[in-house]
C-alpha atoms as a PDB file:
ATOM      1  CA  UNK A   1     209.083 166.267  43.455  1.00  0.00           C
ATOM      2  CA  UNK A   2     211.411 164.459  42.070  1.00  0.00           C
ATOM      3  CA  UNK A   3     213.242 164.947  38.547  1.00  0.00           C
ATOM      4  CA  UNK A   4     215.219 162.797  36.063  1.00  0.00           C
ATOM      5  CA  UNK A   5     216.692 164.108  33.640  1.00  0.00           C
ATOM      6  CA  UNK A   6     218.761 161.914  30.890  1.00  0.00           C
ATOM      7  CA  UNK A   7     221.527 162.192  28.439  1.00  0.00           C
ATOM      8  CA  UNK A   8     224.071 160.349  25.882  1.00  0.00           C
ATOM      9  CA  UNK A   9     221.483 160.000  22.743  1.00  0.00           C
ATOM     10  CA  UNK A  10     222.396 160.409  19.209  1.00  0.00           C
ATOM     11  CA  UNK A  11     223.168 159.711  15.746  1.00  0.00           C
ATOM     12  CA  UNK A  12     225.338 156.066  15.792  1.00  0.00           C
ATOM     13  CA  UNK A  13     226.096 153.767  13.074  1.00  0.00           C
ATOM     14  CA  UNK A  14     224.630 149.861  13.087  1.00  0.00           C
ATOM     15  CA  UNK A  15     226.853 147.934  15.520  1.00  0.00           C
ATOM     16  CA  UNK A  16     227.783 151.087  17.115  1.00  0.00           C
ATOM     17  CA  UNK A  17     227.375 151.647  20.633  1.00  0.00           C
ATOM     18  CA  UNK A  18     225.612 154.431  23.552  1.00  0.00           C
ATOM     19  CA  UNK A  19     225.283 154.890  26.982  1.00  0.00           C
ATOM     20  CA  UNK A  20     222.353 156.783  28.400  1.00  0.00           C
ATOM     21  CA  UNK A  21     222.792 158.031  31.571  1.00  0.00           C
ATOM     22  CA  UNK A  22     219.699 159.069  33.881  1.00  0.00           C
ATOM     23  CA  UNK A  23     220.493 161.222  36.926  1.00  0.00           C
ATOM     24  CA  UNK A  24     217.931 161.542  39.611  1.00  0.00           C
ATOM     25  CA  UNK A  25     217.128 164.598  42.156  1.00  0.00           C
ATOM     26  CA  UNK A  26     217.319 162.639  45.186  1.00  0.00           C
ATOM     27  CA  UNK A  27     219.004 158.936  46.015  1.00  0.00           C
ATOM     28  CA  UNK A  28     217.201 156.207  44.070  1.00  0.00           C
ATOM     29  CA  UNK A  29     217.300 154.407  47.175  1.00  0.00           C
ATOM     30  CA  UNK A  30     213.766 155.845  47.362  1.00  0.00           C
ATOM     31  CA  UNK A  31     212.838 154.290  44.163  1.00  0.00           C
ATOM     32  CA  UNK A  32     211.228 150.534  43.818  1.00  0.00           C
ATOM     33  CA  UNK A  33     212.597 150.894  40.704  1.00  0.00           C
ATOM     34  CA  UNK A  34     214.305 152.513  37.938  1.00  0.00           C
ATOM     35  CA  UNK A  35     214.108 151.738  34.015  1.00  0.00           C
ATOM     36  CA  UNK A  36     214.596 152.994  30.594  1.00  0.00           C
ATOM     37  CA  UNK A  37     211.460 153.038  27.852  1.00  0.00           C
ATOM     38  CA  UNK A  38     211.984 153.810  24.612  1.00  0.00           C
ATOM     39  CA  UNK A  39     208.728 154.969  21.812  1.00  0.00           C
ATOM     40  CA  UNK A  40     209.235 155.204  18.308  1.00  0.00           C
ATOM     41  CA  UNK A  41     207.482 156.827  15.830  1.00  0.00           C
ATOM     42  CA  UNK A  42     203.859 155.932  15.097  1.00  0.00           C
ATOM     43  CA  UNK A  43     204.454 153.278  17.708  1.00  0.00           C
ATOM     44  CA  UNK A  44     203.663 152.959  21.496  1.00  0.00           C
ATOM     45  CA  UNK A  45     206.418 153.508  24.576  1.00  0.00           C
ATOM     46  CA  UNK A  46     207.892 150.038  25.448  1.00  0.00           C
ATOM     47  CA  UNK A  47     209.709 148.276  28.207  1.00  0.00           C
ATOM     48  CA  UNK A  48     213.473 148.071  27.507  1.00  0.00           C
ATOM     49  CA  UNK A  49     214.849 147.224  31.204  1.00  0.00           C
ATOM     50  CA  UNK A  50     214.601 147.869  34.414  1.00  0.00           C
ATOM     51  CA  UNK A  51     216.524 147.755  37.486  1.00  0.00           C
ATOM     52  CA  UNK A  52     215.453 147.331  41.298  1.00  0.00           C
ATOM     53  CA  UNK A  53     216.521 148.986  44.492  1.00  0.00           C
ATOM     54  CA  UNK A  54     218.042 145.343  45.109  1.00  0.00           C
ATOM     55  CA  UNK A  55     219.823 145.352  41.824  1.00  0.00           C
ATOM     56  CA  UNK A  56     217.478 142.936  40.043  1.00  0.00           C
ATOM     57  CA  UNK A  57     217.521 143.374  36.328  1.00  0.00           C
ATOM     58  CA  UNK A  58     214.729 142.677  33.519  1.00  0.00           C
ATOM     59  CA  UNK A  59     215.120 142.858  29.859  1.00  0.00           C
ATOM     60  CA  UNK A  60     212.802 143.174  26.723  1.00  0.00           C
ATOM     61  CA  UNK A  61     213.897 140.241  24.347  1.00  0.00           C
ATOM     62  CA  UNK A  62     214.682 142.652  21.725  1.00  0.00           C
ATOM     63  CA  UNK A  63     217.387 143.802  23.602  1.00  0.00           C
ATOM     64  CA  UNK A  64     219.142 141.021  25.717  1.00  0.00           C
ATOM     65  CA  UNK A  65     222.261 139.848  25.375  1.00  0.00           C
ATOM     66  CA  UNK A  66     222.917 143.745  23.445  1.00  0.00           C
ATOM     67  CA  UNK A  67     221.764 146.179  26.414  1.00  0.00           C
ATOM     68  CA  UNK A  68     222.814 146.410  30.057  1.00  0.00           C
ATOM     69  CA  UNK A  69     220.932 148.568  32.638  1.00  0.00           C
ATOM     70  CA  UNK A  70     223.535 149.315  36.138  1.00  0.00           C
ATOM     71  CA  UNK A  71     223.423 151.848  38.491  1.00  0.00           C
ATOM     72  CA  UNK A  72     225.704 153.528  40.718  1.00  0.00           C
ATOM     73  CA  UNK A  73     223.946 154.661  44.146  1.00  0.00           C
ATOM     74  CA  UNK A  74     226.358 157.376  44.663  1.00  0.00           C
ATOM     75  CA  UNK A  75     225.526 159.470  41.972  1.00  0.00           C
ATOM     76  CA  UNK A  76     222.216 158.820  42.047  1.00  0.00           C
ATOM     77  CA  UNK A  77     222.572 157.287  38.357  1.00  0.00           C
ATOM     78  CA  UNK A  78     221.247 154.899  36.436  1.00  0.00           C
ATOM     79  CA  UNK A  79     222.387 154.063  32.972  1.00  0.00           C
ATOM     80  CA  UNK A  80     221.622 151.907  29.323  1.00  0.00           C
ATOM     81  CA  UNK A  81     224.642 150.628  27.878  1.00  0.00           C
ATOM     82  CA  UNK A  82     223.732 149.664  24.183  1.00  0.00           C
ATOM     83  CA  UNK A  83     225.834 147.774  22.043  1.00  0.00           C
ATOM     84  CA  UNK A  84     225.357 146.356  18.670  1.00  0.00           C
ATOM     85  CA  UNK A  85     222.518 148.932  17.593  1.00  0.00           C
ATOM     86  CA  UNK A  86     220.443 148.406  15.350  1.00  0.00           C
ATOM     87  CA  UNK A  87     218.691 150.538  13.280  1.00  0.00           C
ATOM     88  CA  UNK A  88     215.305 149.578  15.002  1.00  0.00           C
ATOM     89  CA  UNK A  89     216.590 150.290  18.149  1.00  0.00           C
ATOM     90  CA  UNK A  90     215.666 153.971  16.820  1.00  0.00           C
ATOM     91  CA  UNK A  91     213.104 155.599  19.626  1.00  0.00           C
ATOM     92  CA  UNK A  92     213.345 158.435  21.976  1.00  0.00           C
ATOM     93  CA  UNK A  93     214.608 156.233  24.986  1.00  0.00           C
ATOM     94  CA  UNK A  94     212.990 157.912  28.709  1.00  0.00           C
ATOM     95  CA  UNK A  95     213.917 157.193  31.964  1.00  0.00           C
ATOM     96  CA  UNK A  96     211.171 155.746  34.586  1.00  0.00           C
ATOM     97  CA  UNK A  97     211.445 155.891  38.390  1.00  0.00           C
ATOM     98  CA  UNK A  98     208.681 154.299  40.834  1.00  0.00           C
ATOM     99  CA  UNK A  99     208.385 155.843  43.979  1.00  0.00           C
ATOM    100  CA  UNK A 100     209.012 153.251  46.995  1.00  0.00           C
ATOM    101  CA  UNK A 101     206.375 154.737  49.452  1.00  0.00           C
ATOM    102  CA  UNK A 102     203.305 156.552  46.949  1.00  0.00           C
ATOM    103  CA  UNK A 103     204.267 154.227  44.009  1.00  0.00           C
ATOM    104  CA  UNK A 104     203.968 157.218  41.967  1.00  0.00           C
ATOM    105  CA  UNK A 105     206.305 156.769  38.755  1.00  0.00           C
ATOM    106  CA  UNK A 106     208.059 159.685  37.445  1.00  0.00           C
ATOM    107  CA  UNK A 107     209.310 160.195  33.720  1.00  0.00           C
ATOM    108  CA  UNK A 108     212.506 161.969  32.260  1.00  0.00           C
ATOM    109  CA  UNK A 109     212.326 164.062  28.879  1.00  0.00           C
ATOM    110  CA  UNK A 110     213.386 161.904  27.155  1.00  0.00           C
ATOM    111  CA  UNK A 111     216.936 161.410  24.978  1.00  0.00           C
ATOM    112  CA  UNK A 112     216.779 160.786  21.072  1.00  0.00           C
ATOM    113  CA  UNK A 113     218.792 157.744  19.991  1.00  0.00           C
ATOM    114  CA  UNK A 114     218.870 157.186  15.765  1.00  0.00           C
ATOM    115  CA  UNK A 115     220.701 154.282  14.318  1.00  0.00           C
ATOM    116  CA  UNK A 116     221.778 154.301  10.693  1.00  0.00           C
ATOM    117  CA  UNK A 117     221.655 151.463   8.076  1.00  0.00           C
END
């Protein structure tokens, strides 16, 4: 089974940046695809991007042009760079991987990211 587990959250400043990092157990060449989902309080888990096995990217409009998902195959890695934060941007942000042969999507524990005024 495989795990994700993810890091770089915390406490940032408006404009600030972060880069959340989400390592997985096994190469995420066996993944469809990998992405990051963020939920906020009171509110429901979202889309923020994903990435393919072919490198493919997708964005929610809230974030492009201000996040960038990327990869790097060897270390079995995918990350969120966030710049320009906003205090909205405010959510515990999980990582999502989709397996290529059962389909069966796997979720981190999540990382806490809080942007200040």
């Amino acid at each position: 089974q495989v795990q994700l587990v993810e890091s770089g959250g915390g406490l940032v400043q408006a404009g600030g940046s972060l880069r959340l990092s989400c390592v997985a157990s096994r190469s995420i060449f066996t993944f469809n695809a990998m992405g990051w989902y963020r939920q906020a309080p009171g509110k429901q888990r979202e889309l923020v991007a994903t990435i393919t096995s072919g490198g493919n990217t997708n964005y929610a409009d809230s974030v492009k042009g201000r996040f960038t998902v990327s990869r790097d195959t060897a270390k079995n890695t995918a990350y969120l760079q966030m710049n320009s934060l906003k205090p909205e941007d405010t959510a515990v942000y999980y990582c999502n991987a989709v397996g290529r042969v059962t389909g069966i999507q796997t979720w981190g524990q999540g990382t806490q990211v809080t942007v200040s005024p």
